[in-house]
N, C-alpha and C. Protein backbone atom coordinates (compact mmCIF):
# COMPACT_ATOMS: atom_id res chain seq x y z
N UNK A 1 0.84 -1.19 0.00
CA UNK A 1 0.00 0.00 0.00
C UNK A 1 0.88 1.24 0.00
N UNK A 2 0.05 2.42 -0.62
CA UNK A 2 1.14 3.40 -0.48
C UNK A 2 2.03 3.53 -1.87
N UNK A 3 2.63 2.74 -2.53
CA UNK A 3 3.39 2.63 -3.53
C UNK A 3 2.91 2.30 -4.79
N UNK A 4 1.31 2.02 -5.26
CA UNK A 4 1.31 1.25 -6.06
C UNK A 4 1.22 1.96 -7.32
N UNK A 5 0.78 1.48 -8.68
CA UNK A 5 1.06 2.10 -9.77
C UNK A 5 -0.90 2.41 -10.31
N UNK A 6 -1.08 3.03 -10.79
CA UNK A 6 -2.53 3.28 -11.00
C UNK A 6 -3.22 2.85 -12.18
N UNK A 7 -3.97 1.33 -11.79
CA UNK A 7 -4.69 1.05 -13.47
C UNK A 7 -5.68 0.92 -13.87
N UNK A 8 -6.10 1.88 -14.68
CA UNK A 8 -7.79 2.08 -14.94
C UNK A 8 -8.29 0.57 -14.87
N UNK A 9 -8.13 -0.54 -15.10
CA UNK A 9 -8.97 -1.48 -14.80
C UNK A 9 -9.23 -1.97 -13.77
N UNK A 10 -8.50 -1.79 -12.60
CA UNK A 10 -8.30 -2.10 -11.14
C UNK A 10 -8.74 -0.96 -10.11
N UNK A 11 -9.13 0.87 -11.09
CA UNK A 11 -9.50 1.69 -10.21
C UNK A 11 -10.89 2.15 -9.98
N UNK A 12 -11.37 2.73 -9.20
CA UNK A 12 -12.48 3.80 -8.60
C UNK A 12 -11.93 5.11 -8.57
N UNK A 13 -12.73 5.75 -8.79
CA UNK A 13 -12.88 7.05 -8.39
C UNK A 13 -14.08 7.64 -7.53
N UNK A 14 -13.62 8.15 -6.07
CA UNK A 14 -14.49 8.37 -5.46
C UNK A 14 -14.40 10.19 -4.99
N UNK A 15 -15.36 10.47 -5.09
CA UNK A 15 -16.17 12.21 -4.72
C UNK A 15 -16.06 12.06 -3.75
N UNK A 16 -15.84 13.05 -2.69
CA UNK A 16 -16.50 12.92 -1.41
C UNK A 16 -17.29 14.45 -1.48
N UNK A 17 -18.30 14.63 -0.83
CA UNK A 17 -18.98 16.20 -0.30
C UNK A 17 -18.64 17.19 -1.17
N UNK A 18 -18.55 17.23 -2.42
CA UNK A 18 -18.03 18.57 -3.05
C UNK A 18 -19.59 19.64 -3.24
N UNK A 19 -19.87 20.00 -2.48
CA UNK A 19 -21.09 20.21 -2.43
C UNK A 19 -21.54 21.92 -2.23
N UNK A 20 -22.53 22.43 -2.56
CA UNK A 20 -22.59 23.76 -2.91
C UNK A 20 -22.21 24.61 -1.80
N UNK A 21 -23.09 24.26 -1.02
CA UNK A 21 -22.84 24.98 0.61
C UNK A 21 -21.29 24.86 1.45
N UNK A 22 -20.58 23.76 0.67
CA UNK A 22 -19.33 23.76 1.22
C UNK A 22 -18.15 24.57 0.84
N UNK A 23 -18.35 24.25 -0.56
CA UNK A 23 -17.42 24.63 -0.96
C UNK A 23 -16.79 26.31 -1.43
N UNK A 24 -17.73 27.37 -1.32
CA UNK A 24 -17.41 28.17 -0.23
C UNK A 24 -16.25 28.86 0.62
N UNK A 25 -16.48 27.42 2.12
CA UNK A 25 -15.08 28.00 2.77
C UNK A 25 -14.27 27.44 2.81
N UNK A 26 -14.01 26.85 1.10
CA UNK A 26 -12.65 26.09 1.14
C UNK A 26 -12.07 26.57 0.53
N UNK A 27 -10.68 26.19 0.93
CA UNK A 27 -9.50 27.04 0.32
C UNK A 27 -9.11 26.67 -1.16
N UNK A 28 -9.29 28.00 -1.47
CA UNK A 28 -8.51 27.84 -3.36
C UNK A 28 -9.57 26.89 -4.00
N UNK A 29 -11.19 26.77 -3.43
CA UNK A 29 -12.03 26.31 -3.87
C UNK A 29 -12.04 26.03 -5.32
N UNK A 30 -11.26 26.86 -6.19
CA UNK A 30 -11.65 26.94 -7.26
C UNK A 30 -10.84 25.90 -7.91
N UNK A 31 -9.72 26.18 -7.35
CA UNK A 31 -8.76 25.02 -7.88
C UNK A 31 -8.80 23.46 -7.87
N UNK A 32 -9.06 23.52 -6.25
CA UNK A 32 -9.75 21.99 -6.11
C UNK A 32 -11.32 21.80 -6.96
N UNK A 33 -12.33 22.31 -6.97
CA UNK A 33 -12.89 21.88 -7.98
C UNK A 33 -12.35 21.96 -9.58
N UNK A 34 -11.54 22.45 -9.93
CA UNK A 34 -11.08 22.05 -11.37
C UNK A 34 -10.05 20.76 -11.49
N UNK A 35 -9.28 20.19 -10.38
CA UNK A 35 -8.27 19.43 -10.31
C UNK A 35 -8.89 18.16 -10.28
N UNK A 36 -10.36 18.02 -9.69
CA UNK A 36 -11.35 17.06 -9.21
C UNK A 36 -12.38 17.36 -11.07
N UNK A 37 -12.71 17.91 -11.70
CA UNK A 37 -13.65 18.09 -13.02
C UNK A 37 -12.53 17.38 -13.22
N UNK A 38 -11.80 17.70 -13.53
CA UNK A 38 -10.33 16.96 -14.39
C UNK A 38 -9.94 16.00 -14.26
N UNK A 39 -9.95 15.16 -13.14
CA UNK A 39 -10.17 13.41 -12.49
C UNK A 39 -11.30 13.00 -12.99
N UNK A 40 -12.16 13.50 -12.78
CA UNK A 40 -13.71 12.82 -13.48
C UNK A 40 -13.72 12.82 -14.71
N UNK A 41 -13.46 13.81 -15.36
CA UNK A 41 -13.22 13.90 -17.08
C UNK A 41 -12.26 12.44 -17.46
N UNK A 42 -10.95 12.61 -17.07
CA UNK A 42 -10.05 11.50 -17.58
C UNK A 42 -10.56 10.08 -16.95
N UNK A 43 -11.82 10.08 -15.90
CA UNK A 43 -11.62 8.96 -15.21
C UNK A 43 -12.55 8.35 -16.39
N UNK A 44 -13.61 9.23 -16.23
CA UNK A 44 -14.77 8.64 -18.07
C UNK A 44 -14.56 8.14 -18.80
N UNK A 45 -12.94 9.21 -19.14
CA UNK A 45 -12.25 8.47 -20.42
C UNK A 45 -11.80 7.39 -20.84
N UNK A 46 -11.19 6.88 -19.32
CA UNK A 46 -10.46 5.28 -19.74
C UNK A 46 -11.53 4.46 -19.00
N UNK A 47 -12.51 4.67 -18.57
CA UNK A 47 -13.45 3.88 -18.20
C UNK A 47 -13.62 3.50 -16.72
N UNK A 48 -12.80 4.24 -15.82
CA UNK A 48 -12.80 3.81 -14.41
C UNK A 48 -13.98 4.59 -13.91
N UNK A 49 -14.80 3.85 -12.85
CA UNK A 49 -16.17 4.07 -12.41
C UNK A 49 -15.76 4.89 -11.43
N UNK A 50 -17.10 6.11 -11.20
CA UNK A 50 -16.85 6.96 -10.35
C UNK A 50 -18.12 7.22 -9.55
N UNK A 51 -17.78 6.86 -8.00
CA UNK A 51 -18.97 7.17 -7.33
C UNK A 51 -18.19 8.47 -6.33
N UNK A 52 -19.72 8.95 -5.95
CA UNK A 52 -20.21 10.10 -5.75
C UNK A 52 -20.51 10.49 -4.37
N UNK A 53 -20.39 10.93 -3.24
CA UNK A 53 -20.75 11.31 -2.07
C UNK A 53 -21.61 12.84 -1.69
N UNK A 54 -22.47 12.69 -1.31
CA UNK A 54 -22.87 14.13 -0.36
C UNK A 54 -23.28 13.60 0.77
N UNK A 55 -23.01 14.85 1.73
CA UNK A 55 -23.14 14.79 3.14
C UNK A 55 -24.14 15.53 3.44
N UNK A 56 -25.63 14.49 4.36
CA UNK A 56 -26.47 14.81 4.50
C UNK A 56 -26.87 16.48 3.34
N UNK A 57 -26.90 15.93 2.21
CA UNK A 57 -27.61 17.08 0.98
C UNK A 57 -28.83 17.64 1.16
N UNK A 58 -29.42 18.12 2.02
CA UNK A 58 -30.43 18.71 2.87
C UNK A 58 -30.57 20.64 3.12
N UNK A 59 -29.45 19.63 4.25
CA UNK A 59 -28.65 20.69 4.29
C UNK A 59 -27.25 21.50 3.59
N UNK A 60 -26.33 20.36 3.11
CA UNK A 60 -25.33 21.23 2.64
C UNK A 60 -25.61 21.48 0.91
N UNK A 61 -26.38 21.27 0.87
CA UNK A 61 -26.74 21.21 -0.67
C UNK A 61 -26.42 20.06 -1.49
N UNK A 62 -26.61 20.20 -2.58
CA UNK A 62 -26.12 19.42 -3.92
C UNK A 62 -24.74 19.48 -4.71
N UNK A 63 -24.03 18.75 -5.23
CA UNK A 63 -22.89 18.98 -5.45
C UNK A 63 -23.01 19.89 -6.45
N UNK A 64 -21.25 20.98 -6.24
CA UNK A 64 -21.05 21.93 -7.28
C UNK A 64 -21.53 21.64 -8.76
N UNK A 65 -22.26 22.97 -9.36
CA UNK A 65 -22.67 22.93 -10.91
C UNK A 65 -20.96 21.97 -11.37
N UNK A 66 -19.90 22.60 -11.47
CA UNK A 66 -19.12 21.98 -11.93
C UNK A 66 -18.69 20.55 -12.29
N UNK A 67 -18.82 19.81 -10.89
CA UNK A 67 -18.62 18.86 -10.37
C UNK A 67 -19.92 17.73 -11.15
N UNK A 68 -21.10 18.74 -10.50
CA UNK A 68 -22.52 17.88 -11.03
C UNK A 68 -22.20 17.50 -12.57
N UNK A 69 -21.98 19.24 -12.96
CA UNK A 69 -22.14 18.61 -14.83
C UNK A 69 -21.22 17.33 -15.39
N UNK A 70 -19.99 17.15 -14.79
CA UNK A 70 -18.90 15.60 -14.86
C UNK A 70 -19.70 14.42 -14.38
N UNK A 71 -20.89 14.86 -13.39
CA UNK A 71 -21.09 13.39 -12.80
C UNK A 71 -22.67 12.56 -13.33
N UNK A 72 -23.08 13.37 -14.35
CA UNK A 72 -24.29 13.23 -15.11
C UNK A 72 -24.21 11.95 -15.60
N UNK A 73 -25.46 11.06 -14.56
CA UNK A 73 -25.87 9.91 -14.96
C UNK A 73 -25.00 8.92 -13.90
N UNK A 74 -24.49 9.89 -12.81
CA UNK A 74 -23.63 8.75 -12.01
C UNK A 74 -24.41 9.06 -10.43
N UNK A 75 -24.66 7.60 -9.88
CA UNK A 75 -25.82 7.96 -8.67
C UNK A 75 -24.83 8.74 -7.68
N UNK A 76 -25.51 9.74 -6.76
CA UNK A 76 -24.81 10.27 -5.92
C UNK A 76 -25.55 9.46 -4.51
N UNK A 77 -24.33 9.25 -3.88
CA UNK A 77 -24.82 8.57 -2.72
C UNK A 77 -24.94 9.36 -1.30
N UNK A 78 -26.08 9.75 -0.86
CA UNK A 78 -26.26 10.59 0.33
C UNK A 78 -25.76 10.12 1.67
N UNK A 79 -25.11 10.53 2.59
CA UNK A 79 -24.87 9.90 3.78
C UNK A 79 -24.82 10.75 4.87
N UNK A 80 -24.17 10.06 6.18
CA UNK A 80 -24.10 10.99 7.21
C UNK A 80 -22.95 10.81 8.01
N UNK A 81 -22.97 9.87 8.01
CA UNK A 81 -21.33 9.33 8.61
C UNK A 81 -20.52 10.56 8.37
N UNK A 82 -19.34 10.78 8.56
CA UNK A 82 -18.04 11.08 7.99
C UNK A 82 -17.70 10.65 6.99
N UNK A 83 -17.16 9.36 7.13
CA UNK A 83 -16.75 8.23 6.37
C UNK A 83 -17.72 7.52 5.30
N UNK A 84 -17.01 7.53 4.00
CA UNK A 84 -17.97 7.03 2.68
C UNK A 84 -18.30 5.72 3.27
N UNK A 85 -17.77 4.98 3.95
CA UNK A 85 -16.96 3.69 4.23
C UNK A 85 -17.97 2.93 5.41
N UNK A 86 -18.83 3.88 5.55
CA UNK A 86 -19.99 3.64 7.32
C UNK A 86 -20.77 3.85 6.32
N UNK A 87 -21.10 4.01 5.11
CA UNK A 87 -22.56 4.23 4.46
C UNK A 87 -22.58 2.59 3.62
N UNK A 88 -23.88 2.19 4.43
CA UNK A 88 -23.81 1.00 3.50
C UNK A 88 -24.23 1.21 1.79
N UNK A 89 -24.81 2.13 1.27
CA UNK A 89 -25.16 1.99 0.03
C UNK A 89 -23.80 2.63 -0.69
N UNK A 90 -22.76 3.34 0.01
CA UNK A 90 -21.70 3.44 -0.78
C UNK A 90 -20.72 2.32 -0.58
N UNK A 91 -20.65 1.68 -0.07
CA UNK A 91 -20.12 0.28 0.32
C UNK A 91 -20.58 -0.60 -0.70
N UNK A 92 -22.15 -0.97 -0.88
CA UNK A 92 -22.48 -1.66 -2.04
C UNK A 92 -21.83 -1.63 -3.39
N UNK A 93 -22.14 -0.03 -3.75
CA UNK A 93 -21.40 0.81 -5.06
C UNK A 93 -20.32 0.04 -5.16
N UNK A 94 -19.15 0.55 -4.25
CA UNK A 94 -17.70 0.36 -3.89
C UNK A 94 -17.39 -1.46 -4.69
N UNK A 95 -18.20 -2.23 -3.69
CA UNK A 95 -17.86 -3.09 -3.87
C UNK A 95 -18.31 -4.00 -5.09
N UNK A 96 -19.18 -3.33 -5.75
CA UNK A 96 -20.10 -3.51 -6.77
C UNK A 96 -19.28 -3.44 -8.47
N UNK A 97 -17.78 -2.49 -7.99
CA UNK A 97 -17.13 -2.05 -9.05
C UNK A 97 -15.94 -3.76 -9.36
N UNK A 98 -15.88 -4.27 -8.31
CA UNK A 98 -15.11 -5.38 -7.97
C UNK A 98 -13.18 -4.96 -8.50
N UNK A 99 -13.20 -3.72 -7.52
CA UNK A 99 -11.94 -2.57 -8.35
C UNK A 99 -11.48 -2.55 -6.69
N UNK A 100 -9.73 -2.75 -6.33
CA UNK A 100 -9.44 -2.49 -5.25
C UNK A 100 -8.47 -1.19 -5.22
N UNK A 101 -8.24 -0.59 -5.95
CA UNK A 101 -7.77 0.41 -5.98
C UNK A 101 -8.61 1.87 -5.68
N UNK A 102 -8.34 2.67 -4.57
CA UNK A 102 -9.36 3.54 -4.83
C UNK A 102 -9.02 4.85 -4.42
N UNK A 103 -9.00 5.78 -5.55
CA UNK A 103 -8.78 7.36 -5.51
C UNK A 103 -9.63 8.17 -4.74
N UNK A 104 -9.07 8.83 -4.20
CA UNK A 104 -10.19 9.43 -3.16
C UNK A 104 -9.82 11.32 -4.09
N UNK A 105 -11.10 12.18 -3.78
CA UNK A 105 -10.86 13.84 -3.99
C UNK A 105 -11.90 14.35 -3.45
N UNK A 106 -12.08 15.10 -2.60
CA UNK A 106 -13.49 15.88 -2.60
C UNK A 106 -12.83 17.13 -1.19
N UNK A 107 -13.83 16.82 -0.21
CA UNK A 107 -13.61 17.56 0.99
C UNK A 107 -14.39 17.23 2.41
N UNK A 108 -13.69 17.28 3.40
CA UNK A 108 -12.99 17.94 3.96
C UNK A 108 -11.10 17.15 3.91
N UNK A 109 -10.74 17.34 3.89
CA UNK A 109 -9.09 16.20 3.80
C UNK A 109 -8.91 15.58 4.99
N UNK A 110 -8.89 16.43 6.01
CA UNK A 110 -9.24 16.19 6.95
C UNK A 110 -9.99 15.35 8.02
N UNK A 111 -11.39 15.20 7.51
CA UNK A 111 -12.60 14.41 8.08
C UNK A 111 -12.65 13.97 7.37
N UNK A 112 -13.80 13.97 6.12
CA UNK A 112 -14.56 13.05 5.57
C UNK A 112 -13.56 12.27 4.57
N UNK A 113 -12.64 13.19 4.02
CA UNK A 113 -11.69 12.58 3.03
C UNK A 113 -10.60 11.61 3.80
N UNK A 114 -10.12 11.70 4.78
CA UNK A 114 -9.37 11.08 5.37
C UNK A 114 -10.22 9.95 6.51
N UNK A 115 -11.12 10.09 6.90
CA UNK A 115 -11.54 9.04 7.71
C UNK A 115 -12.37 7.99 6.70
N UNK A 116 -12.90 8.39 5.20
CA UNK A 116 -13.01 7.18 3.85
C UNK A 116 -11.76 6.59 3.77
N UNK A 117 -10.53 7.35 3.52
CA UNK A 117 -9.41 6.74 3.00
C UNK A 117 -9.11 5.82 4.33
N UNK A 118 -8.77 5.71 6.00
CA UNK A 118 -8.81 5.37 7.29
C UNK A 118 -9.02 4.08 6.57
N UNK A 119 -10.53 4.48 6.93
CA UNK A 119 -11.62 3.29 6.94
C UNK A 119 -11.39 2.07 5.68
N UNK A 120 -11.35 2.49 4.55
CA UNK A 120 -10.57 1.67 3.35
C UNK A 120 -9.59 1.01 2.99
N UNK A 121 -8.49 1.47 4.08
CA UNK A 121 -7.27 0.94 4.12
C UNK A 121 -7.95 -0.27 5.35
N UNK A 122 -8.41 0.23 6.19
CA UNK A 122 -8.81 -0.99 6.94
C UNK A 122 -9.47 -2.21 6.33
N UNK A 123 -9.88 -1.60 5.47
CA UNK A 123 -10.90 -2.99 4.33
C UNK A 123 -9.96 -3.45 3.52
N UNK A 124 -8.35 -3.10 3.82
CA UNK A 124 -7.56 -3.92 2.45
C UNK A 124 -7.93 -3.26 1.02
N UNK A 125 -8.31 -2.14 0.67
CA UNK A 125 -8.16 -1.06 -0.32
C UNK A 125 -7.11 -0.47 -0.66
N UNK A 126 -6.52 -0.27 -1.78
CA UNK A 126 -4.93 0.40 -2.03
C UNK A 126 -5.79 1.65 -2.35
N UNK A 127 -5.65 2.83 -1.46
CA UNK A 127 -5.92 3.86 -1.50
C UNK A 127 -4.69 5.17 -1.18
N UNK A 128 -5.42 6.46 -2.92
CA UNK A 128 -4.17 7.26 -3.01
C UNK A 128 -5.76 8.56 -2.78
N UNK A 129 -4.98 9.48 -2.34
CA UNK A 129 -5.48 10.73 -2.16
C UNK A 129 -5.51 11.56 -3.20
N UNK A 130 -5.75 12.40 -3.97
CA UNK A 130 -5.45 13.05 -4.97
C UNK A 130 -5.24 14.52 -4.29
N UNK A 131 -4.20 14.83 -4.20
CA UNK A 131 -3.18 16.01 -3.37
C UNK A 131 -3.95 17.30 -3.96
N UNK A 132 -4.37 17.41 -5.08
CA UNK A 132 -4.69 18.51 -5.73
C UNK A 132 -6.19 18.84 -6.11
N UNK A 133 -6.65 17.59 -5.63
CA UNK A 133 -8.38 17.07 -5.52
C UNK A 133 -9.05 17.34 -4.56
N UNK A 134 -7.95 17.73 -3.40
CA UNK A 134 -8.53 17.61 -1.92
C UNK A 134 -8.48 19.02 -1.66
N UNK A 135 -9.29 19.23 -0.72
CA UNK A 135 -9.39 20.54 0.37
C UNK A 135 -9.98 20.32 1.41
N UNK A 136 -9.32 21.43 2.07
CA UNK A 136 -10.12 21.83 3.80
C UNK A 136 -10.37 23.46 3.52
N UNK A 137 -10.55 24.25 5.12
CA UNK A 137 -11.11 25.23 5.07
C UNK A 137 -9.58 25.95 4.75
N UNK A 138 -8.79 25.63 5.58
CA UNK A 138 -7.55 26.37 5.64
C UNK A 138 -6.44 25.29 4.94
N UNK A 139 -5.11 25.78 4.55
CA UNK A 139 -4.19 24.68 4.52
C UNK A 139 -3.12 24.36 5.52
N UNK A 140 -3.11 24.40 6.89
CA UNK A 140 -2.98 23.57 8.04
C UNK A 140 -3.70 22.40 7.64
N UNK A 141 -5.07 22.35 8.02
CA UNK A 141 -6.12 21.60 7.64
C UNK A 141 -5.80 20.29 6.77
N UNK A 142 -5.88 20.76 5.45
CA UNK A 142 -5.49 20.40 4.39
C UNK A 142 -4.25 19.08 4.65
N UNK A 143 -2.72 20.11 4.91
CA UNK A 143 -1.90 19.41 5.34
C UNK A 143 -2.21 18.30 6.24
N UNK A 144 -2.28 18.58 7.62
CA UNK A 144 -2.52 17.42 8.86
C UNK A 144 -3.38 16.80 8.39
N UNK A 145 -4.77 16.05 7.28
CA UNK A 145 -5.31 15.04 6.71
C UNK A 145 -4.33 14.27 5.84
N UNK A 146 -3.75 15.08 5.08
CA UNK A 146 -2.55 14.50 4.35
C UNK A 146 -1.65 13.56 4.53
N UNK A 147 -0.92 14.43 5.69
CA UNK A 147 0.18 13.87 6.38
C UNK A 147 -0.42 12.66 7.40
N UNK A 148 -1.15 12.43 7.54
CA UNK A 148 -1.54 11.36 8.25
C UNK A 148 -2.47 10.27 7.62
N UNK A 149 -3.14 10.74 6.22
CA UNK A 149 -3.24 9.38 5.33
C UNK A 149 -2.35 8.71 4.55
N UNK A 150 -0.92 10.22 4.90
CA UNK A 150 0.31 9.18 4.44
C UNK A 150 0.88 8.14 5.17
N UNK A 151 0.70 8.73 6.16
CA UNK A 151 1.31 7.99 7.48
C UNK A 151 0.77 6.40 7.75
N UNK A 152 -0.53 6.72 7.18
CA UNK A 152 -1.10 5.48 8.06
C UNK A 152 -1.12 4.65 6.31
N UNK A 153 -0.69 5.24 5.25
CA UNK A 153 -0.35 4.15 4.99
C UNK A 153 -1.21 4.50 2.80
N UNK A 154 -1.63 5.47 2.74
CA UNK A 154 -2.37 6.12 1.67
C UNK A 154 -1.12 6.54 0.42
N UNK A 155 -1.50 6.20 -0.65
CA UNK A 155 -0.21 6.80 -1.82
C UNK A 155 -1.14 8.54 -1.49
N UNK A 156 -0.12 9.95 -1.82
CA UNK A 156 -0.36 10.98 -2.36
C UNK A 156 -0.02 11.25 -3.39
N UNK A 157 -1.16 11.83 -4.28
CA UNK A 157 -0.64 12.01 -6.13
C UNK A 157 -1.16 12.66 -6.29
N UNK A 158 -0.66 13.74 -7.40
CA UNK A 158 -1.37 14.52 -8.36
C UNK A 158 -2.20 14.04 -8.77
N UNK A 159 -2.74 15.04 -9.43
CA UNK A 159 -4.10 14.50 -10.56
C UNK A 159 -3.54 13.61 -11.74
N UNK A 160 -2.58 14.65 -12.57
CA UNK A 160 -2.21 14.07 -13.28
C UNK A 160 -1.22 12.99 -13.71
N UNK A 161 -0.14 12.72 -12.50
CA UNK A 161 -0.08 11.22 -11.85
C UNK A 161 -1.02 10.41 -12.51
N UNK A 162 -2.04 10.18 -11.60
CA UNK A 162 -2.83 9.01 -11.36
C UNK A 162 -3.11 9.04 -12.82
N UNK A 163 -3.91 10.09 -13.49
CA UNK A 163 -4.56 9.98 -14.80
C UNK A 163 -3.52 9.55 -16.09
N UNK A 164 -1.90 9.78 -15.92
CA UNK A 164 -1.08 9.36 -16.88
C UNK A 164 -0.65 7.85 -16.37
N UNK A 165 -0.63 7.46 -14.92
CA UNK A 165 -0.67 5.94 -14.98
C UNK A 165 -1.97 4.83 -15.16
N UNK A 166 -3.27 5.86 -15.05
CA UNK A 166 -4.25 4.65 -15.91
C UNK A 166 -4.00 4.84 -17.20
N UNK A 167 -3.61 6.05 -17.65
CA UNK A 167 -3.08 5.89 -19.19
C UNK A 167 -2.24 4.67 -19.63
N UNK A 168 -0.96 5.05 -19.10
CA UNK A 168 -0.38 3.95 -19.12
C UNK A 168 0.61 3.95 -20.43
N UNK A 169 0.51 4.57 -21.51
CA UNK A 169 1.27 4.04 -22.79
C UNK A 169 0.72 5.59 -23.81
N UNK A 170 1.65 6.15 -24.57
CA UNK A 170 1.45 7.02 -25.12
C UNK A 170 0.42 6.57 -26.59
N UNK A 171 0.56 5.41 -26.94
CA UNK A 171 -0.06 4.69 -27.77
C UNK A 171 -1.81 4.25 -27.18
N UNK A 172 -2.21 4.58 -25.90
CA UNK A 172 -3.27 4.16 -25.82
C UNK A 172 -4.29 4.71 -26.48
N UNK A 173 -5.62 4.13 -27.08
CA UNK A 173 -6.43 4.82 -27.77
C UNK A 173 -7.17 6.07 -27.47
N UNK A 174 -6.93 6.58 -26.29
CA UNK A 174 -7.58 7.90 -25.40
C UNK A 174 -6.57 8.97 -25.32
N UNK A 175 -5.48 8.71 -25.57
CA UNK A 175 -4.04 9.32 -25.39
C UNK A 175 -4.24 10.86 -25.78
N UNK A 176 -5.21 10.93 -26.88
CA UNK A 176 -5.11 12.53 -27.49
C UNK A 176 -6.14 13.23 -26.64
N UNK A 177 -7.19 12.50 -26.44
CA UNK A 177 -8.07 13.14 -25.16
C UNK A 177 -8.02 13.21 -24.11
N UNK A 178 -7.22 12.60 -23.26
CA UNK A 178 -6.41 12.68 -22.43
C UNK A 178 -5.18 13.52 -22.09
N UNK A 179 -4.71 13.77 -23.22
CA UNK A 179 -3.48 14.88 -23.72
C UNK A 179 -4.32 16.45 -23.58
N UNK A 180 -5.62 16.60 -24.31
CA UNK A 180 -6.47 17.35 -24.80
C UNK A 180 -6.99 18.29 -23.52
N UNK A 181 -7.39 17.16 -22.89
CA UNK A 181 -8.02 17.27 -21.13
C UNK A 181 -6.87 18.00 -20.08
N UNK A 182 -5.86 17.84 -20.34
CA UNK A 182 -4.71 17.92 -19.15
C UNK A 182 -4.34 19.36 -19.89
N UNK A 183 -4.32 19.70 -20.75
CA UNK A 183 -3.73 21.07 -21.41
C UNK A 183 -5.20 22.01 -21.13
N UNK A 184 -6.26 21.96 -21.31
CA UNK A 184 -7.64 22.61 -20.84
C UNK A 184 -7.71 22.62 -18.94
N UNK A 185 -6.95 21.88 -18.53
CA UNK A 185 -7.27 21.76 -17.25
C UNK A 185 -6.26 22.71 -16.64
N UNK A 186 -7.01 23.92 -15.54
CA UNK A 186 -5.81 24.83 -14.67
C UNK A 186 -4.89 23.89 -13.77
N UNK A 187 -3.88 24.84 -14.09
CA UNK A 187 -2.56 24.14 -13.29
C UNK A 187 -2.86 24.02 -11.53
C-alpha cells in the first residue's frame, strides 16, 4: 500500500462532499474543484467508475454545478457518517465495481476525506489521495489530513499522476483526449 502504480482497470474514483454549501469556505475552492472536473473527465475516459458522495444534501446542498455537470448519470450517494466507508449503500457501489484500488478527492481532507481513505485501508483497499483534488477550510487543515493518510499508509498524487498511470502508454487509444483534457485543465 502506499506505492502502487494506478490502473484504470483495477480503479475507482471516489467524490467525497463537493457540495454547494461547502465549498465556499474552502480554500482555493476553485482550484480543487477544477483538479477534481479533471479526475472525473479522464476517469470517463479510460473507463474507471466513479462514485459520488454528499453529506447529508439537505442541508449542505447538492454537489457543485461543476462537479454535477462531470457526474451526469452517475448515482450520488447521500450519507451521514463522515466516512464514505460507514454508508452502506456506498459500500455496495464500492464493492459492486469489484476494483481495489481507490482514488479518493473531494472535501474535507481532513474528516470526511481522510476518515473514507482510514476506513478503506482498513478494508484492504490500495488507496491514493489526490493532493490537488482535496481541500479543507484552511491549509494547516489540508496538510494534517494528508500527512496522516500518508502515514497510516495512503499513496499521495497529483491529478495528473494518477490519470497518466491509468493511461499507461502514449499509444493508448484515449491518449489525445487525455493529452487534450490535461492542457484545458488549470494548473
Amino acid at each position: 500500500m502506499g506505492s502502487i502504480l494506478h490502473h484504470a482497470g483495477d480503479s475507482v474514483l471516489v467524490v467525497v462532499d463537493m457540495q454547494t454549501n461547502m465549498m465556499p469556505a474552502i480554500d482555493h475552492a476553485e482550484r480543487v474543484l477544477a483538479r477534481a472536473e479533471y479526475l472525473i473527465r479522464c476517469a470517463k475516459l479510460l473507463g474507471v467508475p466513479v462514485l459520488a458522495t454528499e453529506q447529508i444534501p439537505a442541508k449542505l446542498g447538492p454537489s457543485a454545478p461543476v462537479i454535477a455537470d462531470q457526474l451526469d448519470g452517475t448515482e450520488i450517494i447521500p450519507k451521514s457518517a463522515f466516512s464514505c466507508a460507514r454508508s452502506i449503500g456506498f459500500m455496495d457501489a464500492l464493492r459492486s465495481t469489484w476494483r481495489t484500488q481507490v482514488v479518493l478527492a473531494g472535501v474535507e481532507a481532513h474528516i470526511c476525506v481522510l476518515q473514507t481513505a482510514l476506513d478503506l485501508l482498513g478494508q484492504k483497499f490500495d488507496v491514493t489521495v489526490a493532493i490537488d483534488a482535496v481541500g479543507s477550510r484552511d491549509a494547516e487543515r489540508k496538510s494534517a489530513g494528508l500527512e496522516r493518510a500518508g502515514a497510516a499508509g495512503c499513496a499521495l498524487a497529483h491529478t495528473e499522476s494518477i490519470v497518466y498511470e491509468w493511461l499507461g502508454d502514449a499509444t493508448h487509444e484515449r491518449f489525445r483526449d487525455v493529452l487534450q483534457a490535461t492542457k484545458r485543465a488549470p494548473l
